[in-house]
N, C-alpha and C. Protein backbone atom coordinates (compact mmCIF):
# COMPACT_ATOMS: atom_id res chain seq x y z
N UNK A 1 145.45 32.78 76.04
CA UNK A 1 146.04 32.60 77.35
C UNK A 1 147.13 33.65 77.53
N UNK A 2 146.91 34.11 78.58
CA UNK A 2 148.05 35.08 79.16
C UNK A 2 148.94 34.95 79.85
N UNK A 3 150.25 34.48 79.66
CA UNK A 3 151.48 35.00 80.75
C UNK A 3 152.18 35.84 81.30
N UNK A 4 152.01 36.03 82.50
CA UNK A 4 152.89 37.16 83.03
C UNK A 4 154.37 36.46 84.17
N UNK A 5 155.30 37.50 83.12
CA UNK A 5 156.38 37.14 83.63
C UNK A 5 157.17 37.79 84.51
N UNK A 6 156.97 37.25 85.96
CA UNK A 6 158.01 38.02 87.31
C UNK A 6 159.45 37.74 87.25
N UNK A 7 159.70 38.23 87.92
CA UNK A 7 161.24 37.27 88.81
C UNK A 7 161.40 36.18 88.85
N UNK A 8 160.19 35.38 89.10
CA UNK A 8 160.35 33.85 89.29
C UNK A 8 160.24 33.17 88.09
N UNK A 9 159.29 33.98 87.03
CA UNK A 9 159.49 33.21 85.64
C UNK A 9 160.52 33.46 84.76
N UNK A 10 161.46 34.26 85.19
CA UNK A 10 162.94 34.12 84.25
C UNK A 10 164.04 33.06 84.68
N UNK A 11 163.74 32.99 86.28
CA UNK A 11 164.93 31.49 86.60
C UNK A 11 163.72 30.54 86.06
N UNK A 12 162.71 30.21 85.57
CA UNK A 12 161.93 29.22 85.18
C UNK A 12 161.86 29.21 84.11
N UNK A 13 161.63 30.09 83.18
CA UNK A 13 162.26 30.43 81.36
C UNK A 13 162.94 30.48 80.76
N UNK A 14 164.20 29.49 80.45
CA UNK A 14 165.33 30.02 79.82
C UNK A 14 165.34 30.50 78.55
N UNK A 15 164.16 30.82 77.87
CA UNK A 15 164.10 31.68 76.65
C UNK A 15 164.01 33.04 76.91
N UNK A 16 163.63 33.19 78.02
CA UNK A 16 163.34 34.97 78.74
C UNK A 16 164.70 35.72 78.63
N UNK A 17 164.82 36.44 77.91
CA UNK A 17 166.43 37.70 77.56
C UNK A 17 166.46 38.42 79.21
N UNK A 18 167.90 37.77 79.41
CA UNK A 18 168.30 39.00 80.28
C UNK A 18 168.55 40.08 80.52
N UNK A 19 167.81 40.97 81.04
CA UNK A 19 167.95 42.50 80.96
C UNK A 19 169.23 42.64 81.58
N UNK A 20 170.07 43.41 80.58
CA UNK A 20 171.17 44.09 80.98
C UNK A 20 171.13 45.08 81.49
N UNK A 21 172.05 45.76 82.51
CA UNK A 21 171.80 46.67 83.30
C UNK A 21 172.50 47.91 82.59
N UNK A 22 172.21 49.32 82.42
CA UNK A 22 171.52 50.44 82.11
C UNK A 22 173.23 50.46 82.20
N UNK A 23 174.32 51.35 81.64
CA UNK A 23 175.68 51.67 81.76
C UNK A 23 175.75 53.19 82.59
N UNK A 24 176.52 52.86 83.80
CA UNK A 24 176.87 54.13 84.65
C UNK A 24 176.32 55.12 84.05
N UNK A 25 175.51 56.25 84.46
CA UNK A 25 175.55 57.37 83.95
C UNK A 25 176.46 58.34 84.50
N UNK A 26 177.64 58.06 85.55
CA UNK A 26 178.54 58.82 86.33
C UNK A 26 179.56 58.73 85.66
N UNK A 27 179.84 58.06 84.39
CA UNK A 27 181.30 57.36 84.25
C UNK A 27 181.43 58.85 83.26
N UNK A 28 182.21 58.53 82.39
CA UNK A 28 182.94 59.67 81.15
C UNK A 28 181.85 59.39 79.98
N UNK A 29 180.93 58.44 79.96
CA UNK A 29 180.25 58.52 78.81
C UNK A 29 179.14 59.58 78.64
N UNK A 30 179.19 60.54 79.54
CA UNK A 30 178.40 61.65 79.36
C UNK A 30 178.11 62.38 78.33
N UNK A 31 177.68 63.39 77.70
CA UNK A 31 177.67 63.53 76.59
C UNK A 31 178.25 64.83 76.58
N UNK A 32 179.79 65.30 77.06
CA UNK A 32 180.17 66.22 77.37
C UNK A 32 180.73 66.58 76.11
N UNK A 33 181.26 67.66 75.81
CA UNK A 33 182.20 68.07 75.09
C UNK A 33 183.47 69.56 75.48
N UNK A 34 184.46 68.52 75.51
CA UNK A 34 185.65 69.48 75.62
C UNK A 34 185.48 70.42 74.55
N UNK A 35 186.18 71.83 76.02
CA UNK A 35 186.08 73.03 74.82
C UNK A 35 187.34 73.20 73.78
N UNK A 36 186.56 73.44 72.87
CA UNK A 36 188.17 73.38 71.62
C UNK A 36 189.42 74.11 72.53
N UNK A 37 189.66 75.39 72.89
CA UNK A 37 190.43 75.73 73.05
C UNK A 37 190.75 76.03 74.80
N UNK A 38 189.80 75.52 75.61
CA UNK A 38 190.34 75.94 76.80
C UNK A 38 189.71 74.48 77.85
N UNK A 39 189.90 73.75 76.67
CA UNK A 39 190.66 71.98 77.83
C UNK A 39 192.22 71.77 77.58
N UNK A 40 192.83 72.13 77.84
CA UNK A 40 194.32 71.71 78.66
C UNK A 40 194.54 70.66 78.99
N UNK A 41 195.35 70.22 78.41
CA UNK A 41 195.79 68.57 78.41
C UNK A 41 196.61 68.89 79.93
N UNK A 42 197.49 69.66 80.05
CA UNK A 42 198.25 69.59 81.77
C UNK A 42 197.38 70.22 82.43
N UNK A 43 196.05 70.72 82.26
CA UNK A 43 195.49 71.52 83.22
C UNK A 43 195.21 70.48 84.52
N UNK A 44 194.42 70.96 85.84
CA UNK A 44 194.44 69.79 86.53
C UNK A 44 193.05 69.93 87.92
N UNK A 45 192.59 71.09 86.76
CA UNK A 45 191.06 70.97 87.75
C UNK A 45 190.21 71.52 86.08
N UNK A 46 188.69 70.36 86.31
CA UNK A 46 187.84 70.60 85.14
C UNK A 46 186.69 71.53 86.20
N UNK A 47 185.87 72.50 84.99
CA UNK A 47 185.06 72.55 85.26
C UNK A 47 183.93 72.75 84.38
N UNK A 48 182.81 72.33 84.55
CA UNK A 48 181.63 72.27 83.70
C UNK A 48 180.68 72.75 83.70
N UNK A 49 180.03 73.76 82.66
CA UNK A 49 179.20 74.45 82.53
C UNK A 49 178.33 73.80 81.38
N UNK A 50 176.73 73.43 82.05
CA UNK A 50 176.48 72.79 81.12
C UNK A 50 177.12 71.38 80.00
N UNK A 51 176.90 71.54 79.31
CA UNK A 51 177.79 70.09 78.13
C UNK A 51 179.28 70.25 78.35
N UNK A 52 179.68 71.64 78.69
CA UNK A 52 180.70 71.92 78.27
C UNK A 52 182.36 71.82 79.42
N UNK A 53 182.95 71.26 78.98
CA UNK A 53 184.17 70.72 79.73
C UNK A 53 185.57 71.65 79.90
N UNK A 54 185.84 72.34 80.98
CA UNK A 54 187.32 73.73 80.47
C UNK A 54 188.41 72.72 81.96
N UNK A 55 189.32 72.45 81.19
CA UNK A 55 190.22 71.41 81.67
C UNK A 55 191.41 73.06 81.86
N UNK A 56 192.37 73.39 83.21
CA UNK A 56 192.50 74.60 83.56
C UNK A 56 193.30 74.13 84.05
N UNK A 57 194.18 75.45 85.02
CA UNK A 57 194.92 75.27 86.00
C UNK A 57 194.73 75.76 86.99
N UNK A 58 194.60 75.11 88.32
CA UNK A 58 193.69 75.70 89.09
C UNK A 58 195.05 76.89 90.08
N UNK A 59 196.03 76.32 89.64
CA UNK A 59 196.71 77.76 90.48
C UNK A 59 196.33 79.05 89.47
N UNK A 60 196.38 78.81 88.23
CA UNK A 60 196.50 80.37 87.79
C UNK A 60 195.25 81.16 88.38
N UNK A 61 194.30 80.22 88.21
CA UNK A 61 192.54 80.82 88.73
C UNK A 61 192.84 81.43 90.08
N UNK A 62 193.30 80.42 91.09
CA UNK A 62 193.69 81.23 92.15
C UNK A 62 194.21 82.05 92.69
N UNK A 63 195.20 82.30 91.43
CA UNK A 63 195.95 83.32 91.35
C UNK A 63 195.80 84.67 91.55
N UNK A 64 194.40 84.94 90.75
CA UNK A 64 193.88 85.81 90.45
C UNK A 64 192.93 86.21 90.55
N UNK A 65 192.16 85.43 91.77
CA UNK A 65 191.08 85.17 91.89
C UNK A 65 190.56 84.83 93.25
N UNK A 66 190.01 85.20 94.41
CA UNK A 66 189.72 84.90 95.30
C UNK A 66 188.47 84.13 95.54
N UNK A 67 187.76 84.27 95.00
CA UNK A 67 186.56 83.24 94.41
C UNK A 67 187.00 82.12 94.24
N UNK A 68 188.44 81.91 92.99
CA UNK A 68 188.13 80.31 92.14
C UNK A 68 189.24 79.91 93.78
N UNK A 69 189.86 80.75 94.15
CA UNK A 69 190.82 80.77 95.63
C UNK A 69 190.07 79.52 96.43
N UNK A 70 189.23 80.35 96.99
CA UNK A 70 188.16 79.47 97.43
C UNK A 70 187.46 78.56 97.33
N UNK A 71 186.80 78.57 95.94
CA UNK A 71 185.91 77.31 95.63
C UNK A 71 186.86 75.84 95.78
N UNK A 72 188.36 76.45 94.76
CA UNK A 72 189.05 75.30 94.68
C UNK A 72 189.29 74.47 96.62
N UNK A 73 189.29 75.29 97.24
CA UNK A 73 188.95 74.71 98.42
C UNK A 73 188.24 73.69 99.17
N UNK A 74 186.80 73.97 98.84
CA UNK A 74 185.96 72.80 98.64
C UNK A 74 186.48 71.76 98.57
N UNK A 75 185.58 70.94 98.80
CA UNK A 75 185.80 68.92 98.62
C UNK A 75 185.02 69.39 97.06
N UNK A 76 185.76 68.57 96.38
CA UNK A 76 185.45 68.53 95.14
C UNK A 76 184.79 66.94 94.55
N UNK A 77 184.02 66.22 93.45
CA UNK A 77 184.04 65.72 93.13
C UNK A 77 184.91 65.22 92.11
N UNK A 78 184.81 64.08 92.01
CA UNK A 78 186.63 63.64 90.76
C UNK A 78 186.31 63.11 89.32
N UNK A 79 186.39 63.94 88.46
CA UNK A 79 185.99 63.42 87.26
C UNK A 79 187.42 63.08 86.12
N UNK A 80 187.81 62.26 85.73
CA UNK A 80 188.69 61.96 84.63
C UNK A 80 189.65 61.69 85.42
N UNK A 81 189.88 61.53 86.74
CA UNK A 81 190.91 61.45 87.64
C UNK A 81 191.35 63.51 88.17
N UNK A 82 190.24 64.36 87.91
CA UNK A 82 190.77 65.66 88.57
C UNK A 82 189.40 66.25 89.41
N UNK A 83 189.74 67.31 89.85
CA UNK A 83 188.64 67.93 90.58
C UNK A 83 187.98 67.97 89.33
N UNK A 84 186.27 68.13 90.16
CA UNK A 84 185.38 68.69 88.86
C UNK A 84 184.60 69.67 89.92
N UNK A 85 184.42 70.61 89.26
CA UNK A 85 183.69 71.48 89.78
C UNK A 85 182.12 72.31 88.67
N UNK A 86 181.17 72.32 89.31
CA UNK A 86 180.34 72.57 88.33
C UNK A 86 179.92 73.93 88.79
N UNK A 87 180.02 74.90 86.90
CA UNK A 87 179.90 75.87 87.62
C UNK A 87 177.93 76.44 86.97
N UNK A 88 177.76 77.66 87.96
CA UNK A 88 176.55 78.52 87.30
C UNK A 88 176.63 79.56 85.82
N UNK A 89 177.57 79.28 85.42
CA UNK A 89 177.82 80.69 84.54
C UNK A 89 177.51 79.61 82.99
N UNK A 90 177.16 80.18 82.06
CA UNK A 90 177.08 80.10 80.83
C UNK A 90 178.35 79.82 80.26
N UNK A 91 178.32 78.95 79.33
CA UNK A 91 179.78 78.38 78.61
C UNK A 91 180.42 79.53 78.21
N UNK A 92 179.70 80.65 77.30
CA UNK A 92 179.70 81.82 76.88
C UNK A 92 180.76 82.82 77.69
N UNK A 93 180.05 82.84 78.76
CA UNK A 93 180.77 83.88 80.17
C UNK A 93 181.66 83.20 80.42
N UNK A 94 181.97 81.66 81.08
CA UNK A 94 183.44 81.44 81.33
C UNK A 94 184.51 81.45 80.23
N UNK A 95 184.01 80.91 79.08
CA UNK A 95 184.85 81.28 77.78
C UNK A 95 185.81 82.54 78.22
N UNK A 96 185.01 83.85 78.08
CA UNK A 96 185.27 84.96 78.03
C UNK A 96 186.52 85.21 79.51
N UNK A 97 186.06 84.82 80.63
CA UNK A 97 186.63 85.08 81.64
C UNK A 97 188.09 84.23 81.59
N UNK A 98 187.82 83.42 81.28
CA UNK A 98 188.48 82.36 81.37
C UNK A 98 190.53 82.88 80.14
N UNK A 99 189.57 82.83 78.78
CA UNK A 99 190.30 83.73 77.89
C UNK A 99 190.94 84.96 78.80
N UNK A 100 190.34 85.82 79.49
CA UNK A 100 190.67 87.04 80.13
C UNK A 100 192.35 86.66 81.30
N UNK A 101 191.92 85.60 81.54
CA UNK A 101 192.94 85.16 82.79
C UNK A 101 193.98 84.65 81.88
N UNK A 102 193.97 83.50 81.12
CA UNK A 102 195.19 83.16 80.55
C UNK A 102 195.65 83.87 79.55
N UNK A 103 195.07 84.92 79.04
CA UNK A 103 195.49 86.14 78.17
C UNK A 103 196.62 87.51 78.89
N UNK A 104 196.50 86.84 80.07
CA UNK A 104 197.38 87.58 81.57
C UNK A 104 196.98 88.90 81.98
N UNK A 105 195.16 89.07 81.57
CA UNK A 105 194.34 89.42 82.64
C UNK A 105 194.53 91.04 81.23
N UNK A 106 194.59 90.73 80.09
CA UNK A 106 194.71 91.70 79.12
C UNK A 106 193.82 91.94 78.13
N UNK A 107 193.14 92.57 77.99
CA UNK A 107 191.65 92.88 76.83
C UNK A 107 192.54 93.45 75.60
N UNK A 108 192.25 93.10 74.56
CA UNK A 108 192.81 93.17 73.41
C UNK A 108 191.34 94.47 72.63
N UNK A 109 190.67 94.66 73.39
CA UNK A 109 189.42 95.28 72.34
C UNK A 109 189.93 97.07 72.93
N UNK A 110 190.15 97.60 71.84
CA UNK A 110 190.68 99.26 72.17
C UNK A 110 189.74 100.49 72.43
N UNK A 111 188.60 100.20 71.28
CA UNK A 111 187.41 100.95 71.24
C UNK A 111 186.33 100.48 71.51
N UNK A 112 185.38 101.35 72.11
CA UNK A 112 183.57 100.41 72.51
C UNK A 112 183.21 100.96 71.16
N UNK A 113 182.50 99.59 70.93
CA UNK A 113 181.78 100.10 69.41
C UNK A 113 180.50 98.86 70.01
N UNK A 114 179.53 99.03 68.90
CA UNK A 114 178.28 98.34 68.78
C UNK A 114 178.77 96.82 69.44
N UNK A 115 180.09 96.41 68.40
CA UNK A 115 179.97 95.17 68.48
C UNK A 115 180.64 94.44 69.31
N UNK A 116 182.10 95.58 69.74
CA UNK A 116 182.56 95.45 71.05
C UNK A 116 182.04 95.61 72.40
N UNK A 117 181.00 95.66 72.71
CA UNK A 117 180.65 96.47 73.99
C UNK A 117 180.11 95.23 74.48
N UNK A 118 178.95 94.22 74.21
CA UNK A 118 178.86 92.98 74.94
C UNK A 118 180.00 92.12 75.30
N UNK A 119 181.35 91.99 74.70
CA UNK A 119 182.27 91.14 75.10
C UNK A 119 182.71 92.30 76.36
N UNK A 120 182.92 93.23 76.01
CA UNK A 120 183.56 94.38 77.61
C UNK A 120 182.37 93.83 78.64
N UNK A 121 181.01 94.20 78.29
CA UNK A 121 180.28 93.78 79.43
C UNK A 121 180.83 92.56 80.50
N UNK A 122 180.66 91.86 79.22
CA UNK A 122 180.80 89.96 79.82
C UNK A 122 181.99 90.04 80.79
N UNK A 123 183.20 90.48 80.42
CA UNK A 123 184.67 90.95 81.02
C UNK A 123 184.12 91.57 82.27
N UNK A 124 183.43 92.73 82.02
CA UNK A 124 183.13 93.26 83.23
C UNK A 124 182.40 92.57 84.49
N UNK A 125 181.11 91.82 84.07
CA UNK A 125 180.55 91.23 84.88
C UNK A 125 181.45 90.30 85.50
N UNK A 126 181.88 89.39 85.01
CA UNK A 126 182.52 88.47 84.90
C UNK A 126 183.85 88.38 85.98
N UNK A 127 184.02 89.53 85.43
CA UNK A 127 185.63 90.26 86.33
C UNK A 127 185.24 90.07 88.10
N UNK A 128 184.08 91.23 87.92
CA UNK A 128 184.06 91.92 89.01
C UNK A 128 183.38 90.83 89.74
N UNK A 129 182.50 89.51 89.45
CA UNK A 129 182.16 88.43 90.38
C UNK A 129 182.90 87.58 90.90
N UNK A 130 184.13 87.84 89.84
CA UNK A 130 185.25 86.83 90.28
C UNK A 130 186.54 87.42 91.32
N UNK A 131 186.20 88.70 91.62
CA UNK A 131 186.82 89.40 92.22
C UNK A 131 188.67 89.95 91.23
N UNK A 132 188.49 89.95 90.19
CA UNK A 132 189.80 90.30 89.34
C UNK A 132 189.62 91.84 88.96
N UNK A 133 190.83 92.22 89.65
CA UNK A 133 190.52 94.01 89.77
C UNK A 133 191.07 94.12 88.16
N UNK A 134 192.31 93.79 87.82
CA UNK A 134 193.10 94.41 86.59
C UNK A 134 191.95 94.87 85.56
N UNK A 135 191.33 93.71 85.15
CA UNK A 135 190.41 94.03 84.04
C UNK A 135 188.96 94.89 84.22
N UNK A 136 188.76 95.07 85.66
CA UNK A 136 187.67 95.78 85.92
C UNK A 136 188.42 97.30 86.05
N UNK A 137 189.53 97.43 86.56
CA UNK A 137 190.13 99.01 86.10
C UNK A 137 190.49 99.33 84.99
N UNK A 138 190.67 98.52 84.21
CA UNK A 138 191.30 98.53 82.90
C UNK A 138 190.01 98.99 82.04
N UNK A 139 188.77 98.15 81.88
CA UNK A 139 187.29 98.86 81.50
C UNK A 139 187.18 100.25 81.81
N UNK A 140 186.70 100.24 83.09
CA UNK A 140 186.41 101.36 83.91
C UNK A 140 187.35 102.72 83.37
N UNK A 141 188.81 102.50 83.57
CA UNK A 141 189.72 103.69 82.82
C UNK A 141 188.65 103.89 81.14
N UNK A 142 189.34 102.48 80.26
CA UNK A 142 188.56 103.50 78.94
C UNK A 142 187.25 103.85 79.17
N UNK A 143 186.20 103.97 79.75
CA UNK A 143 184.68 104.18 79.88
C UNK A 143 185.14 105.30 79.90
N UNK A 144 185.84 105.86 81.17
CA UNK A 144 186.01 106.96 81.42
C UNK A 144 186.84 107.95 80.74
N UNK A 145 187.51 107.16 80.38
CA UNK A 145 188.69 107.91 78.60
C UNK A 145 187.60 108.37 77.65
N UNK A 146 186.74 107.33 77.42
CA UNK A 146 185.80 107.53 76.04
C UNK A 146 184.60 108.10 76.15
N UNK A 147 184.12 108.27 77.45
CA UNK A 147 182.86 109.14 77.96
C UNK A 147 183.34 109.89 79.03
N UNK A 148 183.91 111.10 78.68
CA UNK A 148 184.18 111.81 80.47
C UNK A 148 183.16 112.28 81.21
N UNK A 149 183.17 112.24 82.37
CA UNK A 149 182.05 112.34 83.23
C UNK A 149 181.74 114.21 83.11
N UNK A 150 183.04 115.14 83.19
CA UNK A 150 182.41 116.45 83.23
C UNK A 150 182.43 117.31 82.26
N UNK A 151 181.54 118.63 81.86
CA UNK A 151 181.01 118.70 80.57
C UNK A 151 182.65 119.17 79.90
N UNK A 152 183.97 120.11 80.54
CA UNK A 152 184.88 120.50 79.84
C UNK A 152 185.52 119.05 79.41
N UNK A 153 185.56 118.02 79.85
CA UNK A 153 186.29 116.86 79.27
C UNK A 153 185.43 116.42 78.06
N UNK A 154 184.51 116.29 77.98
CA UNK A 154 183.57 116.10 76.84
C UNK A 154 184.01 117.09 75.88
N UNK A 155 183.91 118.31 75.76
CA UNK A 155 183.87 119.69 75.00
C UNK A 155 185.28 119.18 74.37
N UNK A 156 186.21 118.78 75.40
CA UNK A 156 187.84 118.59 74.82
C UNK A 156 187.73 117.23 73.65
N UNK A 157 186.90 116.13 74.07
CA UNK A 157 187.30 114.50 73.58
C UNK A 157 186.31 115.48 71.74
N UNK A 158 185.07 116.47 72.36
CA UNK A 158 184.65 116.33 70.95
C UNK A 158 185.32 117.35 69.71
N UNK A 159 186.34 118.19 70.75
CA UNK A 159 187.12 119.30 69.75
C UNK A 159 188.15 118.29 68.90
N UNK A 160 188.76 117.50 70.00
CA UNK A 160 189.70 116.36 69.54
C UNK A 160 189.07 115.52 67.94
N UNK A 161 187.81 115.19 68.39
CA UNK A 161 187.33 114.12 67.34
C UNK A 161 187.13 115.10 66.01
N UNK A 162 186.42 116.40 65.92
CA UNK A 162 186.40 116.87 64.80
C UNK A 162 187.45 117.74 64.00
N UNK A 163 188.59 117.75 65.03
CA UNK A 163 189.84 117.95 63.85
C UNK A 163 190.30 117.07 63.58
């Protein structure tokens, strides 16, 4: 014999387990993770890339930034009690940008080498979408320090290098 049990056979079954209902998936139990070093306990706008959680300040961004200027504009959604804003960029790339701004918009890398040259990229891209001139002139100068565009500046950087 077969029973099938509706709606009506659980107020009629009191052995039938009540299904508990499924826990918010909106709340904080997400499976996020703050970034080690750029969630900010006073920061006061999050934003999330992927898993990843960068707890900030949204004046400095604006600061420097006519993009985050803007976005922060927006109606925002409210996560932890702050704006949340979700962004398109790779944890990777805002890392980098992000570092770039509260570093007070200063690249610490002197020479392009093999292994330096993807973090300049990232800076660069990064820079120039976000509209932050300092670090996109600041590239741009050494490119042009370390590769001169005409052949006597070349002839000079390579007399320089072999004495």
């Amino acid at each position: 014999m077969i029973i099938e049990l509706d709606d009506r056979a659980s107020s009629e079954n009191p052995r039938k387990r009540v299904k508990l209902e499924e826990p918010d998936r909106d709340t904080d139990e997400k499976p996020f993770q703050d970034h080690p070093t750029l969630y900010i306990e006073d920061g006061n706008v999050i934003l999330r890339t992927g898993g990843t959680l960068f707890c900030v300040h949204k004046s400095l961004l604006s600061k420097h930034s006519p993009v985050f200027r803007e976005l922060f504009q927006r109606d925002a959604e409210r996560f932890r009690g702050l704006a949340h804003y979700t962004m398109e960029e790779t944890r990777e790339d805002l890392e980098v940008l992000l570092n770039v701004i509260y570093d007070g918009l200063h690249i610490d890398i002197t020479d392009f080498t093999v292994e330096t040259f993807p973090t300049l990229a990232t800076v660069l891209r990064m820079a120039s979408k976000y509209k932050i001139q300092r670090p996109c002139e600041t590239i741009v100068a050494r490119i042009r320090k370390q590769w001169p565009a005409s052949l006597a500046d070349h002839d000079a950087l390579v007399a320089q290098v072999r004495a």
